[in-house]
PDB file of N, CA and C in Angstrom:
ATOM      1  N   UNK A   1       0.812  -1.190   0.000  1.00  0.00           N
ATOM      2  CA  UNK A   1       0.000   0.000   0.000  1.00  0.00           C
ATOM      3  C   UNK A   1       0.858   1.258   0.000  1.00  0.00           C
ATOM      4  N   UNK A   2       1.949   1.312   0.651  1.00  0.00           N
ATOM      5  CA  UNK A   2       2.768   2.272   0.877  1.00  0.00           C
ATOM      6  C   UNK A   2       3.516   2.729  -0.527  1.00  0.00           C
ATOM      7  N   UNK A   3       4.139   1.332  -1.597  1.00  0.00           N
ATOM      8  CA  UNK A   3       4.685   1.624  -2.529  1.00  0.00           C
ATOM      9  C   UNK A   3       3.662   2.513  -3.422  1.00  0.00           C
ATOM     10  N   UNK A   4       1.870   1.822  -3.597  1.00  0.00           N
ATOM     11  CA  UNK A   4       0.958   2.367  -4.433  1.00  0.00           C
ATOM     12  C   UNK A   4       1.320   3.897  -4.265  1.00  0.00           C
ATOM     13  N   UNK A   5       0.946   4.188  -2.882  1.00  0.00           N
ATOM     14  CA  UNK A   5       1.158   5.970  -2.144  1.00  0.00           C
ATOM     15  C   UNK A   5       1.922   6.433  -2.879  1.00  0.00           C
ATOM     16  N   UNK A   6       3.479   5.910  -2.852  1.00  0.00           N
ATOM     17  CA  UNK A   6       4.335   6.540  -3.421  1.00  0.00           C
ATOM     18  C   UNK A   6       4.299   7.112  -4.928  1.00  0.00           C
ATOM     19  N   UNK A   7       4.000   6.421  -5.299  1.00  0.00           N
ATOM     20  CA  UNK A   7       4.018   6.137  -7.054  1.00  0.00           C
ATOM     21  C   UNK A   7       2.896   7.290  -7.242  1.00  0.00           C
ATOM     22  N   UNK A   8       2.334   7.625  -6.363  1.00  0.00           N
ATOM     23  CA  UNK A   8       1.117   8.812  -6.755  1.00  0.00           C
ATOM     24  C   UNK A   8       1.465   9.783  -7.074  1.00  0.00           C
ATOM     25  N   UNK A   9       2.520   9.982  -5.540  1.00  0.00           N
ATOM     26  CA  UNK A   9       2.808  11.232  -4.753  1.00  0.00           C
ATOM     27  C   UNK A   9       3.914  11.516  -6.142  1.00  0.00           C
ATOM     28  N   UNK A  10       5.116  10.538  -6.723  1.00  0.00           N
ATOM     29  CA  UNK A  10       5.808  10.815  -7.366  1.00  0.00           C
ATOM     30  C   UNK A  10       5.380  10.851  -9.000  1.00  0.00           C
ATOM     31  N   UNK A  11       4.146  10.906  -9.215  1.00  0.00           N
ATOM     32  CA  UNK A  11       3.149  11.383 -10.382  1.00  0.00           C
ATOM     33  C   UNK A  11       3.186  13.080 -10.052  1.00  0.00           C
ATOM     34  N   UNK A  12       2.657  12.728  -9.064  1.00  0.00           N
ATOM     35  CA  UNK A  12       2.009  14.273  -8.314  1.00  0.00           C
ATOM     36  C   UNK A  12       3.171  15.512  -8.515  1.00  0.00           C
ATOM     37  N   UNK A  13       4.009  15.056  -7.895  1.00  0.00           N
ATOM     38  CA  UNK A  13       5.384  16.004  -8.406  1.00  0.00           C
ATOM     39  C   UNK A  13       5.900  16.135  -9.264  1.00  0.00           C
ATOM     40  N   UNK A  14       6.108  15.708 -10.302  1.00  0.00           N
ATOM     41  CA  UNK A  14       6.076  15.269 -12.225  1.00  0.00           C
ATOM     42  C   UNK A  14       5.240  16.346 -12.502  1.00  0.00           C
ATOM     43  N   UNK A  15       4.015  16.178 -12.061  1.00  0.00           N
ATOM     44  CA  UNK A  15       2.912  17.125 -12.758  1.00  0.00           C
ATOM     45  C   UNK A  15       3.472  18.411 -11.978  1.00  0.00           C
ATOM     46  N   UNK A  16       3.699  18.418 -10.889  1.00  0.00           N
ATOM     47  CA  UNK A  16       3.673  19.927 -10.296  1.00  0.00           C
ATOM     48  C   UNK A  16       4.836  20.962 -10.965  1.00  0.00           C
ATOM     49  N   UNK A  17       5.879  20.436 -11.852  1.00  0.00           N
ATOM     50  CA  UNK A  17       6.402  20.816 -12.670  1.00  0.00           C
ATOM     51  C   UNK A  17       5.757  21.977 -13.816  1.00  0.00           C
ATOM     52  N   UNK A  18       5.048  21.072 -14.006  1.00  0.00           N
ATOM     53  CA  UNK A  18       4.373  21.891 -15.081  1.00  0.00           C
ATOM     54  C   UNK A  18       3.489  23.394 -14.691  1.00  0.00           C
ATOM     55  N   UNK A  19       2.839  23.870 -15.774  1.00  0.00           N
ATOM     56  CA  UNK A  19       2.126  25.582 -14.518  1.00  0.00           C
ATOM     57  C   UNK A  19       0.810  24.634 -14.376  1.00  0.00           C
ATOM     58  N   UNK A  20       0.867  24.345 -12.860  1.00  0.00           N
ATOM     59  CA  UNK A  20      -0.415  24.883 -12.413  1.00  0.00           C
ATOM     60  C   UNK A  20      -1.066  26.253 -11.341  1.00  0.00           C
ATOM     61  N   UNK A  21      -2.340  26.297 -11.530  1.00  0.00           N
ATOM     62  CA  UNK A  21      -2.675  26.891 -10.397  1.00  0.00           C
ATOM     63  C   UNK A  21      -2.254  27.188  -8.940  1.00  0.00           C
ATOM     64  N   UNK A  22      -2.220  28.294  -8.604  1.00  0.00           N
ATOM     65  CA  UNK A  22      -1.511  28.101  -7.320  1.00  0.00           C
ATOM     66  C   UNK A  22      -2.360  27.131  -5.942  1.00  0.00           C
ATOM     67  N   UNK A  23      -3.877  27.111  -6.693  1.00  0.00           N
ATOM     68  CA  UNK A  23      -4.366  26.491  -5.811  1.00  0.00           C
ATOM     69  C   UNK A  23      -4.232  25.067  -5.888  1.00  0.00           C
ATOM     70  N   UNK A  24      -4.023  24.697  -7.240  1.00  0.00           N
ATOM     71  CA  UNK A  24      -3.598  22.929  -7.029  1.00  0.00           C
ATOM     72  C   UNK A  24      -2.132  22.781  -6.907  1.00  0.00           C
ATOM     73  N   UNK A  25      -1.477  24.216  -6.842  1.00  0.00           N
ATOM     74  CA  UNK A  25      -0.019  23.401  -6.198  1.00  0.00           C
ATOM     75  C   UNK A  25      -0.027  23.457  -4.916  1.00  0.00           C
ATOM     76  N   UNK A  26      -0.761  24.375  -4.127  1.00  0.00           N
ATOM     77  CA  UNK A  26      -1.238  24.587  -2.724  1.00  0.00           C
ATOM     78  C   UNK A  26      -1.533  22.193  -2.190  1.00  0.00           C
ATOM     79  N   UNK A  27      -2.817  22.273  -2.858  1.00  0.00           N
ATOM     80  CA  UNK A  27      -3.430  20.851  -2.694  1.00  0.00           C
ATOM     81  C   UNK A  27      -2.074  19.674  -2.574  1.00  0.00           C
ATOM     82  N   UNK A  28      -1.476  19.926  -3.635  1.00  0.00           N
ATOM     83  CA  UNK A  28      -0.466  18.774  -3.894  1.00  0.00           C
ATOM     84  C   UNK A  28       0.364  19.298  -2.717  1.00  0.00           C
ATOM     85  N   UNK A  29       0.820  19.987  -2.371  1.00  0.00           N
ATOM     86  CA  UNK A  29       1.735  20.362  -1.149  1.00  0.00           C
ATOM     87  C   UNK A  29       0.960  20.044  -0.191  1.00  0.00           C
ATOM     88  N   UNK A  30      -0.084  20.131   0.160  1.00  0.00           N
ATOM     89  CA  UNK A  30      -0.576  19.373   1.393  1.00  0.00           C
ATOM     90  C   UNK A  30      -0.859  18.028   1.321  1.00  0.00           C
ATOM     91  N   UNK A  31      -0.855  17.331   0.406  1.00  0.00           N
ATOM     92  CA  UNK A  31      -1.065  15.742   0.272  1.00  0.00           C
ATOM     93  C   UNK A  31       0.530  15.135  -0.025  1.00  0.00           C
ATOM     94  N   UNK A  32       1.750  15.857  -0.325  1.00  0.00           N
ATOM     95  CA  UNK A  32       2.662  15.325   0.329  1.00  0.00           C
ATOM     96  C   UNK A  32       2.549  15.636   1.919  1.00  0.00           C
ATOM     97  N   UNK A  33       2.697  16.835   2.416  1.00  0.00           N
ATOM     98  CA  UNK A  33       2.760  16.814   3.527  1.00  0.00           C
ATOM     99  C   UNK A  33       2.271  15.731   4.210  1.00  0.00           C
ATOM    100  N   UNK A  34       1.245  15.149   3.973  1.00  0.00           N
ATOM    101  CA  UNK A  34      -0.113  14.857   4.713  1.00  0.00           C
ATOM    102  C   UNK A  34       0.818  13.015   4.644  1.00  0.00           C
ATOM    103  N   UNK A  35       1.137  12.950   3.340  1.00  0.00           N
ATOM    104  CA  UNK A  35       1.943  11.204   3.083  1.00  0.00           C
ATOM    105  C   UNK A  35       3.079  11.109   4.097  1.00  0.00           C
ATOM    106  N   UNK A  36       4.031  12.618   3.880  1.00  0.00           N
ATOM    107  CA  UNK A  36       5.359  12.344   5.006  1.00  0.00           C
ATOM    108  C   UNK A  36       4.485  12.546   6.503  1.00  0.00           C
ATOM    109  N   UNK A  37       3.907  12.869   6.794  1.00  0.00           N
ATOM    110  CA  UNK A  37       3.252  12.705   8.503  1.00  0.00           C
ATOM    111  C   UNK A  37       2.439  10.888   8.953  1.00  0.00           C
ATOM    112  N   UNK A  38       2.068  10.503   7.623  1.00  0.00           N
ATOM    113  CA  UNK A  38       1.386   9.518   7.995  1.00  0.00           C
ATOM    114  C   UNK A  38       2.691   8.363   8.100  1.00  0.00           C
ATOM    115  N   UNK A  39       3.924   8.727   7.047  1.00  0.00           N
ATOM    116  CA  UNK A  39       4.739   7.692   7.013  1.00  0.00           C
ATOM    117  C   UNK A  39       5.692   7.514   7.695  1.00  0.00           C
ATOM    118  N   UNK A  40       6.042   8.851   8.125  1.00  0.00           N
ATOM    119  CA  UNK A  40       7.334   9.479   8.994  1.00  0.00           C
ATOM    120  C   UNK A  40       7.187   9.750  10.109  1.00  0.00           C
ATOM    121  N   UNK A  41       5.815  10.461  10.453  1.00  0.00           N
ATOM    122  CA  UNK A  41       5.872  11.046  12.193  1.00  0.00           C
ATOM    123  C   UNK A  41       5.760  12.520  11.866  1.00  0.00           C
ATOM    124  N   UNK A  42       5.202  12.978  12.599  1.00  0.00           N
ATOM    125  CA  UNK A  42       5.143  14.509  12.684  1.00  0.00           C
ATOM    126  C   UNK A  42       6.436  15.230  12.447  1.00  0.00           C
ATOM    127  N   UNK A  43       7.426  14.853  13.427  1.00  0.00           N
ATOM    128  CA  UNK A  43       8.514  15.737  13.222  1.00  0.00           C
ATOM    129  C   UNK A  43       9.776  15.375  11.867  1.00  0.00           C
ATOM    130  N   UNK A  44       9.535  14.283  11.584  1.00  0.00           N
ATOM    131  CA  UNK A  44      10.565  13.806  10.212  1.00  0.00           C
ATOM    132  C   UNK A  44       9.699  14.562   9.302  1.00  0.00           C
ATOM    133  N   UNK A  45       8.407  14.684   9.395  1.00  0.00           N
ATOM    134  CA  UNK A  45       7.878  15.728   8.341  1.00  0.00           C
ATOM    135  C   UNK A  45       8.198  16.512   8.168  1.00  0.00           C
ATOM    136  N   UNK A  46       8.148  17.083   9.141  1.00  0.00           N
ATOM    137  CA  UNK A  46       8.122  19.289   9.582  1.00  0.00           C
ATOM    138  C   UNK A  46       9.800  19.319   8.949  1.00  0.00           C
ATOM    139  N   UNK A  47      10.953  18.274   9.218  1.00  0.00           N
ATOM    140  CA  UNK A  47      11.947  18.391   8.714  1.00  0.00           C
ATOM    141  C   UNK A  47      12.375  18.365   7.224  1.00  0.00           C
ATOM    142  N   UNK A  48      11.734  17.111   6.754  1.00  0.00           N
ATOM    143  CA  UNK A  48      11.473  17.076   5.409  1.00  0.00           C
ATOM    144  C   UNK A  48      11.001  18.285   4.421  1.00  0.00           C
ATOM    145  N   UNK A  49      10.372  19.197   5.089  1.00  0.00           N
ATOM    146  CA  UNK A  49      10.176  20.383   4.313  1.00  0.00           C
ATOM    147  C   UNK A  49      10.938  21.014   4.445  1.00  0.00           C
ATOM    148  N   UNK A  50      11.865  21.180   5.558  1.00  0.00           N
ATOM    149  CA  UNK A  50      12.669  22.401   5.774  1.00  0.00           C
ATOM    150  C   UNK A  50      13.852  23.206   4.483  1.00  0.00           C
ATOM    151  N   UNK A  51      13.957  24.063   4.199  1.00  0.00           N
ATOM    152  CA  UNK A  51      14.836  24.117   3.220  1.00  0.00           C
ATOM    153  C   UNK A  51      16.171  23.193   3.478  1.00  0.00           C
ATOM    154  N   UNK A  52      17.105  23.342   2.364  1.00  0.00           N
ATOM    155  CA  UNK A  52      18.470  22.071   2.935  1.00  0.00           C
ATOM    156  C   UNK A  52      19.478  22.656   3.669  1.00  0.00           C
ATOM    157  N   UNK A  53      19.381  23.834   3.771  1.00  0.00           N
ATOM    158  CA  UNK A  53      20.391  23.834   4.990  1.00  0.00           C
ATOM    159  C   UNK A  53      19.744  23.880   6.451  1.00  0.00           C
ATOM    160  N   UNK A  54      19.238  24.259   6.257  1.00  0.00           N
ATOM    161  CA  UNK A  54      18.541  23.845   7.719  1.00  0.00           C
ATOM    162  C   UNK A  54      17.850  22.752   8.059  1.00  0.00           C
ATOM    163  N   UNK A  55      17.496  22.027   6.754  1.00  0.00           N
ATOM    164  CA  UNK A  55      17.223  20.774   7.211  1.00  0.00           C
ATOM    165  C   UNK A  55      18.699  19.815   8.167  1.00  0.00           C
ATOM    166  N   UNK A  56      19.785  20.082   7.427  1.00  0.00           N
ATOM    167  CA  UNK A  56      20.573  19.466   7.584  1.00  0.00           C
ATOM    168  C   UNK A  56      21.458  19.711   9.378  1.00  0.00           C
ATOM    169  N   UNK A  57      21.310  20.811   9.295  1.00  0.00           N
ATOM    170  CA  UNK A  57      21.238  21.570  10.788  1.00  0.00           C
ATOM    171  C   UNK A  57      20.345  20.753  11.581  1.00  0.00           C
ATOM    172  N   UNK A  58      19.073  20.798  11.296  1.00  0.00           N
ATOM    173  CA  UNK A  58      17.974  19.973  12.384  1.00  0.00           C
ATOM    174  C   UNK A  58      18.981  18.502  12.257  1.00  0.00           C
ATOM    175  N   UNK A  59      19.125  18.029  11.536  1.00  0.00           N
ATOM    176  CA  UNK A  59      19.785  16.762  11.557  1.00  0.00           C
ATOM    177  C   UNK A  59      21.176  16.545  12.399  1.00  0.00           C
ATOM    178  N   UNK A  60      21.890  17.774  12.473  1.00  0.00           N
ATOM    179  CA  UNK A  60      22.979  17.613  12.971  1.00  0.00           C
ATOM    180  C   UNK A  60      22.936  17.918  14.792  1.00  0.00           C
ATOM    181  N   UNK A  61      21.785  18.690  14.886  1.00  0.00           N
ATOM    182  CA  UNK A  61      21.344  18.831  15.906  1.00  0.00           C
ATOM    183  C   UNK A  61      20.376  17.392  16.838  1.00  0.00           C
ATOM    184  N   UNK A  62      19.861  16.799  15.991  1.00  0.00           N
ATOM    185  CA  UNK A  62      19.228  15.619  16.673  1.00  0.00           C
ATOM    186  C   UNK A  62      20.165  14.493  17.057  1.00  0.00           C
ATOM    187  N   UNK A  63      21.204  14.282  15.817  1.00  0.00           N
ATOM    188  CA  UNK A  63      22.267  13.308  16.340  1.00  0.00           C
ATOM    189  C   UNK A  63      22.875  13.750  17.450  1.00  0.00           C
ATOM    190  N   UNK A  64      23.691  15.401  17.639  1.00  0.00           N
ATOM    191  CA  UNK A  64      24.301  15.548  18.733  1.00  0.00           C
ATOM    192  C   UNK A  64      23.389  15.244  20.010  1.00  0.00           C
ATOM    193  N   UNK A  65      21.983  15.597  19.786  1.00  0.00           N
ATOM    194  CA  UNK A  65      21.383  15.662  21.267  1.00  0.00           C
ATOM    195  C   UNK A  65      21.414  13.983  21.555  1.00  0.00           C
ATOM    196  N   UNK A  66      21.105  13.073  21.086  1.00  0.00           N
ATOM    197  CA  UNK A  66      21.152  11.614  20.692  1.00  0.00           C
ATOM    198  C   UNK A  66      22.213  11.288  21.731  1.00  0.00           C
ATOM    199  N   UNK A  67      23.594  11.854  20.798  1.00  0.00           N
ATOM    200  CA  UNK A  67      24.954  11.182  21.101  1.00  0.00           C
ATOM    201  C   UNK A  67      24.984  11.823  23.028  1.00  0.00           C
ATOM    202  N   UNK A  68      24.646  13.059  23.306  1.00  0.00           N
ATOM    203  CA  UNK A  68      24.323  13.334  24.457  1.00  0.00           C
ATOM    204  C   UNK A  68      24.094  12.762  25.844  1.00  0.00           C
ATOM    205  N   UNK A  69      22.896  12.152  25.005  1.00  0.00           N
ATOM    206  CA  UNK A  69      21.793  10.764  26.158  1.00  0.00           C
ATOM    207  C   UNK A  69      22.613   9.381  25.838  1.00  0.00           C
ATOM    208  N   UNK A  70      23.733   9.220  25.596  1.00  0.00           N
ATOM    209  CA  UNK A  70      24.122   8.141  25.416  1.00  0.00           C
ATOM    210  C   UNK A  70      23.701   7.075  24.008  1.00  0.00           C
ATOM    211  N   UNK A  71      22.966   7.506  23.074  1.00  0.00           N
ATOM    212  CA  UNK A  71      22.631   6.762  21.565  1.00  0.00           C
ATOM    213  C   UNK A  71      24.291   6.260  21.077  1.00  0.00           C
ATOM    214  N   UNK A  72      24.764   5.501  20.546  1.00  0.00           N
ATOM    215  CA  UNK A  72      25.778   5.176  19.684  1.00  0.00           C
ATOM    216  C   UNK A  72      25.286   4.996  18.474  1.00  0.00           C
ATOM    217  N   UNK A  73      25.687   6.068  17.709  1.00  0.00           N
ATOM    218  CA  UNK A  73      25.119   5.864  16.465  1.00  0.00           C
ATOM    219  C   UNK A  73      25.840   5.122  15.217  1.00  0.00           C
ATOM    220  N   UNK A  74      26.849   4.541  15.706  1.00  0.00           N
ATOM    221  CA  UNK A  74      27.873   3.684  14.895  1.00  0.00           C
ATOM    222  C   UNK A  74      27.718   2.286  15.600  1.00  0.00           C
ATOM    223  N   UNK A  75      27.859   0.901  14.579  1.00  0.00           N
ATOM    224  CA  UNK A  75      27.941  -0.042  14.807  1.00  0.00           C
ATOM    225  C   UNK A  75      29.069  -0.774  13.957  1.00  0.00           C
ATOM    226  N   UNK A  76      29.656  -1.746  14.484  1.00  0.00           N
ATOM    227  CA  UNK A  76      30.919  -2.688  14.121  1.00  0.00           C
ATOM    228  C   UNK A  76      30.339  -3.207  13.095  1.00  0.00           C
ATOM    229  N   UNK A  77      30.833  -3.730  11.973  1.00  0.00           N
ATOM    230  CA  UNK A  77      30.541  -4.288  10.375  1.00  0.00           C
ATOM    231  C   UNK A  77      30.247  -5.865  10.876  1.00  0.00           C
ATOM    232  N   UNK A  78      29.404  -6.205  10.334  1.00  0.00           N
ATOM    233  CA  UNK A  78      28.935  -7.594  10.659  1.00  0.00           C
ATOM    234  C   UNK A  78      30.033  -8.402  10.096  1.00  0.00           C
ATOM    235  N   UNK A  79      29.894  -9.815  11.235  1.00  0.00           N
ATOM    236  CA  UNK A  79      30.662 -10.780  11.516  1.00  0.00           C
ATOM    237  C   UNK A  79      31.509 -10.286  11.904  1.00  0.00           C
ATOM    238  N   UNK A  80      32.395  -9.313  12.375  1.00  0.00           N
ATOM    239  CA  UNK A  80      33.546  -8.315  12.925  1.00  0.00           C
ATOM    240  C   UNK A  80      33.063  -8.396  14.687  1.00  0.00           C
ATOM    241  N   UNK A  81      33.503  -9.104  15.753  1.00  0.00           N
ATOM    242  CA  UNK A  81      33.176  -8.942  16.997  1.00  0.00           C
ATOM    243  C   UNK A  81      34.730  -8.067  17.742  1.00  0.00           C
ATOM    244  N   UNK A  82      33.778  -7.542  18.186  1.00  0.00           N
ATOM    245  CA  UNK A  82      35.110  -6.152  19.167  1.00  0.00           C
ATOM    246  C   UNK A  82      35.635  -6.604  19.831  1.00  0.00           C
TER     247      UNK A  82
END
């Protein structure tokens, strides 16, 4: 079901290329939105829009807070024991 979604959404943006209305590019921007919240979570959404540098900022900011609380965000290459 998820792949069908996709394949829409990536119709949907194909077309948004082209001129439309500001009100059906309005629509299509809220029905991605609406796909990354249902698939991602609220906040991988709100990020996903962000422009790219600041997306990438929010990103660099979640790992540090992560690495903070103790997360290890690196793991040893399989079959490799430490």
């Amino acid at each position: 079901m998820v792949a069908k979604r996709a394949r829409a959404l990536y119709w949907y943006s194909v077309i948004s290329t082209y001129s439309l209305s500001p009100a059906a590019k309005r629509k299509l921007r809220k029905m991605e939105r609406d796909f990354h919240v249902r698939e991602f979570g609220e906040e991988l959404a709100r990020i996903n829009f962000l422009p790219e540098n600041r997306r990438k900022q929010a990103v660099a900011e979640m790992i540090d807070y992560a690495c903070s609380k103790g997360v290890v965000l690196s793991r040893p290459a399989l079959g490799v024991t430490p």
